[in-house]
Protein backbone atom coordinates (compact mmCIF):
# COMPACT_ATOMS: atom_id res chain seq x y z
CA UNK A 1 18.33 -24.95 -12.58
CA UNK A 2 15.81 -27.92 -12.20
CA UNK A 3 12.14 -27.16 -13.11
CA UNK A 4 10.18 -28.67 -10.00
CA UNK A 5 6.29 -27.32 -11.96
CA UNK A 6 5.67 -30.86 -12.25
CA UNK A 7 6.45 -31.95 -8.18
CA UNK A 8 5.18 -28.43 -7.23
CA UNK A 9 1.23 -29.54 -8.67
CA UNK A 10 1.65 -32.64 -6.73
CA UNK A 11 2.50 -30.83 -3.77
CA UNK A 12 -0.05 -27.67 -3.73
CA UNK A 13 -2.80 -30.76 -4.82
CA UNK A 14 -2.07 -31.90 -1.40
CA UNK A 15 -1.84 -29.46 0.34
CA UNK A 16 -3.88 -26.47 -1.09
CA UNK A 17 -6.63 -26.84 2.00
CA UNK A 18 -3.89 -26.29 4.38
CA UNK A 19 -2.88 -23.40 2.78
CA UNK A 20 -6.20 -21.87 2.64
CA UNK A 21 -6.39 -22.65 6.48
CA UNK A 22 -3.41 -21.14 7.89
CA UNK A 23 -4.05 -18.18 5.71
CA UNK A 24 -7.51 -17.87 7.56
CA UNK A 25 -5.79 -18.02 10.85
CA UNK A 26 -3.95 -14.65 9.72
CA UNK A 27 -6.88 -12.94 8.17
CA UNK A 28 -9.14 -13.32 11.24
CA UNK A 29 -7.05 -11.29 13.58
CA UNK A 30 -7.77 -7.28 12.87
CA UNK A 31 -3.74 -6.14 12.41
CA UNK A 32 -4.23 -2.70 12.00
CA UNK A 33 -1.63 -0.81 14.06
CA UNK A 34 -2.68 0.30 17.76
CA UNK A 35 -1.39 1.95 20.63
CA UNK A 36 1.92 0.94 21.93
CA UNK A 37 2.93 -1.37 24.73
CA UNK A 38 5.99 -3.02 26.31
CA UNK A 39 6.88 -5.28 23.51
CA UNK A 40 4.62 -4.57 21.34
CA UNK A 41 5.59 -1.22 19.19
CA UNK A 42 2.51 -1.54 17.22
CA UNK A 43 -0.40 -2.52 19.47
CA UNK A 44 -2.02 -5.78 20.57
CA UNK A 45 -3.15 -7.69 17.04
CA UNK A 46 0.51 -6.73 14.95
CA UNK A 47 2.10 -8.30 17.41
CA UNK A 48 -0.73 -11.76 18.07
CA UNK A 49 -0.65 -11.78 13.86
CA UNK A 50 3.36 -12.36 14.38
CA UNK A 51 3.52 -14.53 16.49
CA UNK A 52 0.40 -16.86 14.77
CA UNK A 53 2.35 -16.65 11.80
CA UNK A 54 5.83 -18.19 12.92
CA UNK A 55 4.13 -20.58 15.06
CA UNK A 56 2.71 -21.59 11.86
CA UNK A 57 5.73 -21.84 10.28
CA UNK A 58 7.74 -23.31 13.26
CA UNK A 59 4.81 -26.43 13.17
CA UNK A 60 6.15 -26.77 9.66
CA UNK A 61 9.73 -27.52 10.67
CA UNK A 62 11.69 -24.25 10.22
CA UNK A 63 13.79 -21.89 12.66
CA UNK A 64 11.68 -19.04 13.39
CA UNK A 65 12.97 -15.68 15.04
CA UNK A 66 10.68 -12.19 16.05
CA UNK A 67 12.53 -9.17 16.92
CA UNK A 68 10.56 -7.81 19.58
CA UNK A 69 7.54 -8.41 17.90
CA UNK A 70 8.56 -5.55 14.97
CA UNK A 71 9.63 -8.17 12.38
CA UNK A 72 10.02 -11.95 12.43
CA UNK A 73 12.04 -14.53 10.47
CA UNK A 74 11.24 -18.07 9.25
CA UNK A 75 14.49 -19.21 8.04
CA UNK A 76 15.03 -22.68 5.82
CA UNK A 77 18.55 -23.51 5.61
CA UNK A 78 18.15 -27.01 3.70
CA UNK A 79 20.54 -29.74 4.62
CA UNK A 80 22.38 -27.08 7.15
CA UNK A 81 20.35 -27.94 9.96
CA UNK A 82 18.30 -25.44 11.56
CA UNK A 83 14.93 -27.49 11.48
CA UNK A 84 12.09 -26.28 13.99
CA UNK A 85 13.68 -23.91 16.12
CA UNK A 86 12.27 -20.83 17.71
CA UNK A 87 13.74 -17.74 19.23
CA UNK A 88 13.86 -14.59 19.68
CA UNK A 89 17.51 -13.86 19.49
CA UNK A 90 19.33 -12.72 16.22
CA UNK A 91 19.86 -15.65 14.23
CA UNK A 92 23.39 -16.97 13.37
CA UNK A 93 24.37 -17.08 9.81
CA UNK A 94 22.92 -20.72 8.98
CA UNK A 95 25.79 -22.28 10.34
CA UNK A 96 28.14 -20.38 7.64
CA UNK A 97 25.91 -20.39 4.78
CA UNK A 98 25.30 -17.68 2.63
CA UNK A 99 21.78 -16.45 2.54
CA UNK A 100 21.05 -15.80 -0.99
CA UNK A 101 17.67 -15.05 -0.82
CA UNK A 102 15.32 -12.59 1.13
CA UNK A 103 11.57 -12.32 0.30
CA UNK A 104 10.08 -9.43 2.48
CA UNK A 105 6.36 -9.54 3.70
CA UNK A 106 3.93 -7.86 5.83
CA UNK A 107 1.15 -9.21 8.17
CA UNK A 108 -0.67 -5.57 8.92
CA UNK A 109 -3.49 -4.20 7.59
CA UNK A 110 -5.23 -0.91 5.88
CA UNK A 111 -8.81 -0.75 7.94
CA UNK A 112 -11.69 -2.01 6.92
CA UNK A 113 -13.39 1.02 5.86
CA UNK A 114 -16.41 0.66 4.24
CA UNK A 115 -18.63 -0.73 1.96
CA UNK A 116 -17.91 -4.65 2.14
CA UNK A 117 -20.20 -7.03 0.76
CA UNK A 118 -18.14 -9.60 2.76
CA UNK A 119 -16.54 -10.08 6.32
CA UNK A 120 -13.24 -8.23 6.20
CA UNK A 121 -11.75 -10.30 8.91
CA UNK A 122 -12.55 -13.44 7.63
CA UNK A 123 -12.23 -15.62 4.25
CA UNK A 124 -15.04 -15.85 1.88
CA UNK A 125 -14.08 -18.36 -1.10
CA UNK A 126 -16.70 -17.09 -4.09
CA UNK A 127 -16.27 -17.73 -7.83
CA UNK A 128 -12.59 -18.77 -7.45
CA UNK A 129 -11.75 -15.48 -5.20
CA UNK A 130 -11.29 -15.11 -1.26
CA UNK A 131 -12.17 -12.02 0.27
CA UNK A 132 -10.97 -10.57 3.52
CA UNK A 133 -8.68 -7.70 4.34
CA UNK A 134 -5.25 -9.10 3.88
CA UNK A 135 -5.94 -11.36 0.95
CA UNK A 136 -3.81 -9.38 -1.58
CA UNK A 137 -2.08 -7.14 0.67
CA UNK A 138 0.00 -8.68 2.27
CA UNK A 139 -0.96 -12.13 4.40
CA UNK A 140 -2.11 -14.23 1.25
CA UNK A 141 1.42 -12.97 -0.41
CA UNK A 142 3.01 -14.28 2.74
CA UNK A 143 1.47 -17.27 3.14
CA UNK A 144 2.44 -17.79 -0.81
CA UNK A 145 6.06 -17.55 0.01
CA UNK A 146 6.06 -19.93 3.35
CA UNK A 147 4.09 -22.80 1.64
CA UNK A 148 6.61 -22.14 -1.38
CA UNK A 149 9.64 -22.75 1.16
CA UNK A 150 7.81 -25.35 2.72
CA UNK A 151 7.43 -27.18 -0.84
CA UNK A 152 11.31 -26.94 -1.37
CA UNK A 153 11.79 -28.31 1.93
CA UNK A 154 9.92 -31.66 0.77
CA UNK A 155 11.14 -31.34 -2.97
CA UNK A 156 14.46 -30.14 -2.73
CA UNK A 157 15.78 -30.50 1.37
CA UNK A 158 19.39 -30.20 0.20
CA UNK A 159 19.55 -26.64 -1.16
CA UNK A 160 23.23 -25.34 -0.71
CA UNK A 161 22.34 -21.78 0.13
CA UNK A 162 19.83 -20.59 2.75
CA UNK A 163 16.60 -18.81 2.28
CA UNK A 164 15.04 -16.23 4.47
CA UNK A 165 11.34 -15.41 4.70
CA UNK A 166 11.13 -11.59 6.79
CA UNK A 167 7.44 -10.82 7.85
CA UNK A 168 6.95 -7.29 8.84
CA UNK A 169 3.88 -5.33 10.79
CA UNK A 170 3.89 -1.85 9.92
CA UNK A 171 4.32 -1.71 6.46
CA UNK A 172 0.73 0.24 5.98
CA UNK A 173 2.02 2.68 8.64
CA UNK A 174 5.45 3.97 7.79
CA UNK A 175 7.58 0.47 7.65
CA UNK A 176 9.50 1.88 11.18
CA UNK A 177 9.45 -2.35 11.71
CA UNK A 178 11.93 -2.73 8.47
CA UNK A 179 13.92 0.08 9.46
CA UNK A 180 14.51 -1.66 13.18
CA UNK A 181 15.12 -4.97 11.25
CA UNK A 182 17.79 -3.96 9.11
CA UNK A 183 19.60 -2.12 12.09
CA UNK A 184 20.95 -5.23 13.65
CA UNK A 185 20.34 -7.52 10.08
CA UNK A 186 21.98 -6.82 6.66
CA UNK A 187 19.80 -7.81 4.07
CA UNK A 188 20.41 -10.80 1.26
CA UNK A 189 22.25 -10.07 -1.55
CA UNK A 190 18.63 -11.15 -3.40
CA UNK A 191 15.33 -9.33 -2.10
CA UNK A 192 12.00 -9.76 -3.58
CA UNK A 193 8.67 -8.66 -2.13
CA UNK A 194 5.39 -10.15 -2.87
CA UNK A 195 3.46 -6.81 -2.38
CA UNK A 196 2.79 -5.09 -5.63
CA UNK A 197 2.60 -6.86 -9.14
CA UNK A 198 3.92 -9.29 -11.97
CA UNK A 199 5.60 -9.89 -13.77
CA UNK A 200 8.48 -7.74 -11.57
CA UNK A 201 8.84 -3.55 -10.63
CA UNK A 202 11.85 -2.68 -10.45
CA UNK A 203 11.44 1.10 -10.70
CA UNK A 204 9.77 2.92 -7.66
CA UNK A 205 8.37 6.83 -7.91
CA UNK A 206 10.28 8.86 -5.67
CA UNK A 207 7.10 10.36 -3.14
CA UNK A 208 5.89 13.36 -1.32
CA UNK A 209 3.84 13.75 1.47
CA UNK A 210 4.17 17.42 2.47
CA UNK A 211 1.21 18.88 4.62
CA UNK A 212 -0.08 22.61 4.44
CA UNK A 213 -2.82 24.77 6.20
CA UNK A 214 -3.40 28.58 7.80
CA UNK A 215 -5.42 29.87 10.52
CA UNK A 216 -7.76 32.79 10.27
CA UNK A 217 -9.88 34.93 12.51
CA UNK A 218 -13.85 34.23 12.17
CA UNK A 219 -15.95 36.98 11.77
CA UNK A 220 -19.25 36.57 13.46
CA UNK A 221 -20.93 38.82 10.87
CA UNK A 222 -24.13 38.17 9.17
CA UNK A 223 -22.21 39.73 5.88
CA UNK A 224 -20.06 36.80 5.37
CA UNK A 225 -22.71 34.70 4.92
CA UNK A 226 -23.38 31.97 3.17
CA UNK A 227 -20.34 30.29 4.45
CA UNK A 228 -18.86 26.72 5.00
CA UNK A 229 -18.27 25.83 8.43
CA UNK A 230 -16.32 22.50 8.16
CA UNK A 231 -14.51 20.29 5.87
CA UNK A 232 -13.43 16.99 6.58
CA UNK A 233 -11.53 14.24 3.93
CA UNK A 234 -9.78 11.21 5.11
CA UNK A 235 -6.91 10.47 7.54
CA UNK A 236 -4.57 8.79 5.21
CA UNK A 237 -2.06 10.00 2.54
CA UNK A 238 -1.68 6.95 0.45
CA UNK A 239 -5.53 6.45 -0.23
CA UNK A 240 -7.66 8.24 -2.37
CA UNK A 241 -10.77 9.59 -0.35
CA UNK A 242 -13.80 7.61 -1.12
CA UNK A 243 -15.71 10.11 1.78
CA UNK A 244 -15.89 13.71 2.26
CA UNK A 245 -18.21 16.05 4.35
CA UNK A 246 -18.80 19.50 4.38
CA UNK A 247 -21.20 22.04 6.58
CA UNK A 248 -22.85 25.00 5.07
CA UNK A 249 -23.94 27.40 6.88
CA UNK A 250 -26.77 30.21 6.00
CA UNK A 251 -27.82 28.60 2.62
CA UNK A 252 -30.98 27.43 1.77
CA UNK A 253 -31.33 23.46 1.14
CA UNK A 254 -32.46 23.79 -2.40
CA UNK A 255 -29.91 25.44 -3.92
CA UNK A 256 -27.70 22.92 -2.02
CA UNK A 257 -29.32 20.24 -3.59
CA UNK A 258 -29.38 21.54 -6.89
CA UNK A 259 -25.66 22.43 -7.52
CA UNK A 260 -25.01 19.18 -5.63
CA UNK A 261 -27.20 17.21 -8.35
CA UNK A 262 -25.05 19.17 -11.25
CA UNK A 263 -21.54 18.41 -10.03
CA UNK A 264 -22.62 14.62 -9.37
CA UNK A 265 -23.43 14.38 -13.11
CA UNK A 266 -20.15 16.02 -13.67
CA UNK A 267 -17.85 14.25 -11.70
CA UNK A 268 -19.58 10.81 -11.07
CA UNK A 269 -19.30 11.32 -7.17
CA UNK A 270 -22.76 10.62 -4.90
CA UNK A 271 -23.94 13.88 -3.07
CA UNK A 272 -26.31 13.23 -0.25
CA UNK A 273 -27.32 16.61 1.83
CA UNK A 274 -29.07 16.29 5.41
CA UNK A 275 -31.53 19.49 4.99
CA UNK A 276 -31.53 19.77 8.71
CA UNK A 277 -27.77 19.82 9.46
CA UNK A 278 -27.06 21.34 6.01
CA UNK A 279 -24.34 18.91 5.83
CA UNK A 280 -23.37 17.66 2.31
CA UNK A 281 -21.77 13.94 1.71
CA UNK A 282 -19.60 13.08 -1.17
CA UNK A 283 -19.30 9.58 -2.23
CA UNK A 284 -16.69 8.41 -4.34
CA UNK A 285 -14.32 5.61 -4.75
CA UNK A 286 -11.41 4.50 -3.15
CA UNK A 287 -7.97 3.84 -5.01
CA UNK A 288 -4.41 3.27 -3.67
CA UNK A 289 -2.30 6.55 -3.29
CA UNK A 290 -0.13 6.01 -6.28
CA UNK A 291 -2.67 5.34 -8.52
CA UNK A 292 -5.13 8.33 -8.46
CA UNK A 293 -6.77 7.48 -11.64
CA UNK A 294 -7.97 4.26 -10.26
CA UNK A 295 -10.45 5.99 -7.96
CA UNK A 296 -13.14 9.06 -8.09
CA UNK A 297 -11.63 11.55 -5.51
CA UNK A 298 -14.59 12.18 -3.41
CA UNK A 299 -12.16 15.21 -1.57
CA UNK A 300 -12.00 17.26 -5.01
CA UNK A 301 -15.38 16.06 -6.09
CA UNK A 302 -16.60 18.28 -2.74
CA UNK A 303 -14.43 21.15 -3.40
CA UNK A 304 -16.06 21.27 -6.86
CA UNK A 305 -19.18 21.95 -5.64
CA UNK A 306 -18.40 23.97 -2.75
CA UNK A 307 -16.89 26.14 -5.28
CA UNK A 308 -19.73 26.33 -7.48
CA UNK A 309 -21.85 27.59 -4.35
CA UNK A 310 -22.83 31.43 -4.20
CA UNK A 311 -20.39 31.89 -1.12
CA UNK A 312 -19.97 35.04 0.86
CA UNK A 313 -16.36 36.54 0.59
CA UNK A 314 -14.52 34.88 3.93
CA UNK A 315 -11.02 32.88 4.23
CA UNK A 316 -12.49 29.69 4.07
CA UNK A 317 -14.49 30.96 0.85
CA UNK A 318 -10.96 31.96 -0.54
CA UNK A 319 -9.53 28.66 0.53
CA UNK A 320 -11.94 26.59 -1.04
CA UNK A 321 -11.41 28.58 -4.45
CA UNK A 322 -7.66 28.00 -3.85
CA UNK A 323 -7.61 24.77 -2.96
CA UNK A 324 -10.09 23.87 -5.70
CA UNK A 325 -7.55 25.64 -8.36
CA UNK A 326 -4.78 24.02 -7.52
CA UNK A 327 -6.67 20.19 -7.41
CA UNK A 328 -8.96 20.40 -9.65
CA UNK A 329 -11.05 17.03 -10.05
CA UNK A 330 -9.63 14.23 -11.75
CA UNK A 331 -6.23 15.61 -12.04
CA UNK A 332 -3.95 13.01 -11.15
CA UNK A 333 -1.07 14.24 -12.85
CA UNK A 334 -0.23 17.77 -10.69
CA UNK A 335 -1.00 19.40 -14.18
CA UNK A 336 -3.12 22.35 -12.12
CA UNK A 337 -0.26 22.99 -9.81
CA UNK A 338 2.73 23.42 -12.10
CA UNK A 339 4.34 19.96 -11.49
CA UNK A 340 3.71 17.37 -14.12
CA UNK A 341 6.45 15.40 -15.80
CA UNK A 342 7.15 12.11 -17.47
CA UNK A 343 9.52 10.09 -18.06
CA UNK A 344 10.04 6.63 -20.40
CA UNK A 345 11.70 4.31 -17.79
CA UNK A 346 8.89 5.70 -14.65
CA UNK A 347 6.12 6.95 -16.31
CA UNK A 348 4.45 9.82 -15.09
CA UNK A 349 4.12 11.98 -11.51
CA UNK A 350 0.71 11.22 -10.02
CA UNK A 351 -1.35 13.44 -7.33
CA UNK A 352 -3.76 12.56 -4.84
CA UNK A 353 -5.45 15.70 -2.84
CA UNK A 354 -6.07 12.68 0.47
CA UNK A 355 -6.75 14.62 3.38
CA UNK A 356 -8.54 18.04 4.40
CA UNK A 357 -9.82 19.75 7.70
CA UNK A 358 -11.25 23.27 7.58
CA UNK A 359 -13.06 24.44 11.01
CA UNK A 360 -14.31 28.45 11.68
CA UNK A 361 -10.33 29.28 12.56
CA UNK A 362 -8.08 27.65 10.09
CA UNK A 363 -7.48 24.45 7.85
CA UNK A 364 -4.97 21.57 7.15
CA UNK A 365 -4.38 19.72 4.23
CA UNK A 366 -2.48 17.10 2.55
CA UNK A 367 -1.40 15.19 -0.44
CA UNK A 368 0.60 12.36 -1.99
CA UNK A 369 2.49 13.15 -4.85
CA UNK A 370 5.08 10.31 -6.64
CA UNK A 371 7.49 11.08 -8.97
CA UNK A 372 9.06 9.83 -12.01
CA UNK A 373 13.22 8.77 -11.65
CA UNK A 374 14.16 11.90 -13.77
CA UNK A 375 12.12 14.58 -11.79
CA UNK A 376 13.51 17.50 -9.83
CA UNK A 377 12.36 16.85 -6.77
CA UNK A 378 13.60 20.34 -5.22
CA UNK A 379 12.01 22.18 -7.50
CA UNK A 380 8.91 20.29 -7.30
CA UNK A 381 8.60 21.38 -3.64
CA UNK A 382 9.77 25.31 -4.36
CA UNK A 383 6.92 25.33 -7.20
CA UNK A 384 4.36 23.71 -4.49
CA UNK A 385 5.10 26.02 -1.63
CA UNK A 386 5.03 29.13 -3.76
CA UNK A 387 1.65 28.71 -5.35
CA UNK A 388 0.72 27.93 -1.53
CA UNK A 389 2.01 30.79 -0.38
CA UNK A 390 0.06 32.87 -2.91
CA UNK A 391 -3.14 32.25 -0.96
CA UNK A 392 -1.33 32.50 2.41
CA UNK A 393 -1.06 28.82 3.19
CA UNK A 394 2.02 27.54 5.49
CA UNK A 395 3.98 24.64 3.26
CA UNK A 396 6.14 22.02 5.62
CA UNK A 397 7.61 19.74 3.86
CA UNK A 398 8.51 16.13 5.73
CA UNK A 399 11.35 15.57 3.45
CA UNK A 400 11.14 13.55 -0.16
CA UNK A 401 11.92 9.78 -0.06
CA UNK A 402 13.99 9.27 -3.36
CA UNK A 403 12.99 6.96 -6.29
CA UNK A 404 14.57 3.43 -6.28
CA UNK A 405 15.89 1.89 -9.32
CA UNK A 406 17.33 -1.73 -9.88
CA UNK A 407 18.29 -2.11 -13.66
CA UNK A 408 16.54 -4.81 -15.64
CA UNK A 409 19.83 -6.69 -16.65
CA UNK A 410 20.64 -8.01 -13.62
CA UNK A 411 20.83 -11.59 -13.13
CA UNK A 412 18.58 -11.75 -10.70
CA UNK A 413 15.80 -9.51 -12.15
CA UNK A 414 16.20 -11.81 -15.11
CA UNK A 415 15.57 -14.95 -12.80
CA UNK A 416 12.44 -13.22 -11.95
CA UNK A 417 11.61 -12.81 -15.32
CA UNK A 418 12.27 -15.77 -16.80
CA UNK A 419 10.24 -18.16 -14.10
CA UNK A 420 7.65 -15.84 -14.51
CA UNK A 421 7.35 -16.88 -18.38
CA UNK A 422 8.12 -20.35 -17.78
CA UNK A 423 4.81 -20.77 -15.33
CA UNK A 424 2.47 -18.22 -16.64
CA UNK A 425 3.75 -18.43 -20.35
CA UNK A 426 3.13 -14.43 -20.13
CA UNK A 427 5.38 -11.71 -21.49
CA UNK A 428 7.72 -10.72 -19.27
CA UNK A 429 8.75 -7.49 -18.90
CA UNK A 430 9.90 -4.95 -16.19
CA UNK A 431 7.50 -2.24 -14.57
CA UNK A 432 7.39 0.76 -12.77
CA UNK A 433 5.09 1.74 -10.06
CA UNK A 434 4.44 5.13 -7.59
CA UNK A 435 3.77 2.48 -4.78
CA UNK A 436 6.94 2.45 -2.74
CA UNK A 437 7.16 -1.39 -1.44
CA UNK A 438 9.53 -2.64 1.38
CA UNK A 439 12.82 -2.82 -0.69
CA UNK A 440 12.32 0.71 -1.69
CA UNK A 441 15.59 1.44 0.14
CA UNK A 442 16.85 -1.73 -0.47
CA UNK A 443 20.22 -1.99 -3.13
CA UNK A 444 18.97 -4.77 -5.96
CA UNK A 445 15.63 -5.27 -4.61
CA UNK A 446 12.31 -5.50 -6.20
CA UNK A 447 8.37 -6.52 -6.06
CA UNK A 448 7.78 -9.68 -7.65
CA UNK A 449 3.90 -10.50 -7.57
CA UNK A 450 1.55 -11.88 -5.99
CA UNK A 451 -1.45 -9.25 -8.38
CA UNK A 452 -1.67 -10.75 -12.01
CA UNK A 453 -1.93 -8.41 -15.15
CA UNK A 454 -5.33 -6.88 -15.22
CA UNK A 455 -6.34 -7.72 -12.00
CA UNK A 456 -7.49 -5.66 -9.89
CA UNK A 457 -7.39 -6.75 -6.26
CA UNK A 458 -9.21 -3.92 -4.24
CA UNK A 459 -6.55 -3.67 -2.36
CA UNK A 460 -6.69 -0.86 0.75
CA UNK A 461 -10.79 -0.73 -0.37
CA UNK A 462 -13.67 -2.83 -0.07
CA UNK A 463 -14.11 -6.27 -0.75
CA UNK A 464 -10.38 -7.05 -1.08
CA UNK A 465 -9.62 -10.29 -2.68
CA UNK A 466 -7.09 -12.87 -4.27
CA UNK A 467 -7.77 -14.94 -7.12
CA UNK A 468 -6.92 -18.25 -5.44
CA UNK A 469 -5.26 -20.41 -8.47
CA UNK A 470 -2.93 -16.42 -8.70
CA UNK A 471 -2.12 -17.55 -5.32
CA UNK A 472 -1.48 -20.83 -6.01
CA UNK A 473 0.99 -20.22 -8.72
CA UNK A 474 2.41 -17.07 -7.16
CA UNK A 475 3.96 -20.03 -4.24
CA UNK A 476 4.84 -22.16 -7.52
CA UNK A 477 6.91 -19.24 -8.83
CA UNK A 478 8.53 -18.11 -5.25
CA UNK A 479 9.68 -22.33 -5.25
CA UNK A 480 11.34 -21.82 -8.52
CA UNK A 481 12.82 -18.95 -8.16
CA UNK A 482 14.03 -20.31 -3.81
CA UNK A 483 15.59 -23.35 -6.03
CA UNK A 484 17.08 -21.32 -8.70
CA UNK A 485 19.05 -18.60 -6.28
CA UNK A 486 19.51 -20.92 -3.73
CA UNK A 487 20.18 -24.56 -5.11
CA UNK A 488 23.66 -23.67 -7.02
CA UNK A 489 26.94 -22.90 -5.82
């Protein structure tokens, strides 16, 4: 089809301030998901972010529609007609033609955490990067693809198939706004998200988020000290724990301190201990879910030295020894627990240990496991749930989401592929990732940007960014590739 790079400079020249404007209007409001409320399934800011962003998009000329505030459209059907108009009713079909392309975003948030440098809700442009929590995942990738429509609108107005830009708000959470989309709206023949990496993944790790625990009786006896009171890691599955705590109890500071200072050379995690609450703080560093290696698992780190610690006989003694057997630190491969597989098309099954509470009558725990495409994902869970069992621990498994394959010969996949070399000049070549993205259930889809080779973006940790000219020509590519599905017959 027509190569537009040299009209699309012109027009990002022009209009690059803009861009970095409206993308600050998203980033400033806090989208994490809240408490429910008429109309508004996933609290107050999804809901504001939403509507900011098709009003946006409505003051640049195209039809806009939000379904009940889970998902909204921004829909360019070129010379069709459709210009400026806003509503919240299902849209018709563009006047009878085809949509041929979907690109699927999402305007919520991971929280803030900890450990910024910068304003999370905010932009802070520094050495060619903007920070704020939404940068990479997902609002600068949105913004990407609108001011790519909005540059076909001015460079090509007269495309002959329609184009549909879907912005989500609980991606971060469980995607239940996707799932309430595609009820009443089939999706494009062509689906791309802009929420994971180039040059395009087309392979997705089948996952597991089973939880676990067991309750106990506490014995008040003297004889079953030392003892640890209480364990607590992290509230999410999909991130690896950059925080842990634990309470000792009946064990004297020193030796705290001293096995503490041993594993922390060991395992590159930060102990702190407060002598006077004989609590111990491991700091590590934070990672998405699917990519365990990335981080320092301050969860495991803990258990490490909890089990080095001369601990009285008790169940949450023998949990801790269990638990710590079957994660040991820094394996992110489920090696310890029986599981571990590979595959050439996948890669390998990765394991994060994310979340832990132990009190004086019981514990729960949790992990997030993703699998290769060729993995026995049955058998997985029976080999899990019997090395639970062992020490007495209750499995329940949620139920496995399957992995999600779209081969690399398709003609779309090689659109993807081949504007990606055209603009970057890159090798292009298909990938796999554990992350599961918004097409993971959908047929032919796949993740197509916005994060660069060798980048890494910080995404769902501290100090999040996008490399602004990435951005730039991540919108460059999405035009191509809108005038290449969508400017034919």
């Amino acid at each position: 089809m027509a190569d537009i790079s040299k009209q699309l400079d012109a027009f990002f020249l022009r209009h690059e301030e803009e861009m970095l404007e409206d993308l600050r209007r998203l980033i400033r409001i806090p989208s994490l998901r809240g408490e429910p409320s008429p109309g508004k399934p996933f609290g107050e800011e999804p809901a504001r972010v939403l509507q900011e962003a098709l009003s946006i998009a409505q003051g640049y000329g195209f039809e806009t529609h939000n379904f009940e505030n889970y998902a909204g459209t921004v829909e360019f059907h070129g010379a069709q007609g459709g210009a400026g108009a806003s509503s919240d009713a299902k849209p018709e079909a563009g006047q009878g033609v085809e949509t041929a392309l979907g690109i699927l975003a999402h305007l919520d948030v991971m929280p803030e955490g900890v450990g910024w440098t910068y304003p999370p809700f905010d932009i802070t442009c520094e050495g060619g990067r903007i920070y704020g929590r939404g940068t990479a995942d997902d609002k600068g990738p949105a913004v990407a693809a609108l001011y790519a429509m909005r540059a076909v609108k001015e460079i090509c107005p007269e495309l002959k198939k329609n184009v549909r830009l879907i912005l989500g708000t609980d991606e971060e959470s469980g995607s239940e706004d996707i799932a309430y989309y595609f009820k009443q709206q089939a999706p494009p023949p062509a689906v791309f998200t802009p929420d994971a990496d180039f040059p395009v993944i087309n392979v997705e790790k089948g996952r597991f988020m089973p939880t676990f625990g067991m309750k106990w009786e506490l014995s008040g006896s003297t004889a079953n000290l030392p003892r640890v009171t209480k364990i607590h890691a992290s509230e999410r599955f999909n991130v690896v724990p950059h925080e842990a705590t634990a309470v000792i109890e009946g064990l004297s500071p020193d030796t705290l301190k001293d096995v503490a200072e041993k594993i922390g050379r060991q395992t590159g995690v930060t102990f702190s201990v407060d002598e006077k609450s004989m609590r111990v703080t491991a700091s590590g560093k934070s990672a998405h879910g699917s990519l365990p290696e990335d981080g320092n698992n301050a969860l495991t780190a803990l258990l490490t030295l909890l089990a080095a610690l001369p601990l009285a006989d008790s169940p949450s003694t023998r949990t801790i020894l269990g638990l710590h057997e079957m994660f040991p630190h820094g394996d992110t491969k489920g090696e310890a627990l029986g599981i571990a597989c590979c595959d050439e098309v996948s890669g390998a099954l990765s394991m994060n240990f994310s979340i832990c509470d132990l009190d004086e009558s019981g514990f729960t725990a949790g992990y997030d496991c993703r699998a290769p495409i060729s993995a026995d994902q049955p058998e997985i869970v029976r080999t899990v749930a019997k090395k639970l069992a062992a020490f007495g621990a209750a499995f329940s498994d949620e139920g496995a989401v399957p992995p999600h394959h779209t081969p690399a010969d398709t003609p779309f996949v090689q659109t993807l592929l081949r504007v990606y070399h055209d603009y970057t000049g890159n090798e292009a070549k298909c990938l796999s990732t554990g992350g599961g993205t918004y097409v993971h259930e959908i047929d032919g889809g796949v993740a197509f940007g916005c994060a660069m080779p060798g980048v890494d973006n910080h995404m769902h940790g501290a100090d999040e960014f996008a490399v602004w000219e990435d951005l730039v020509l991540s919108a460059k590519m999405f035009a191509q590739v809108i005038v290449d599905m969508c400017g034919g017959e």
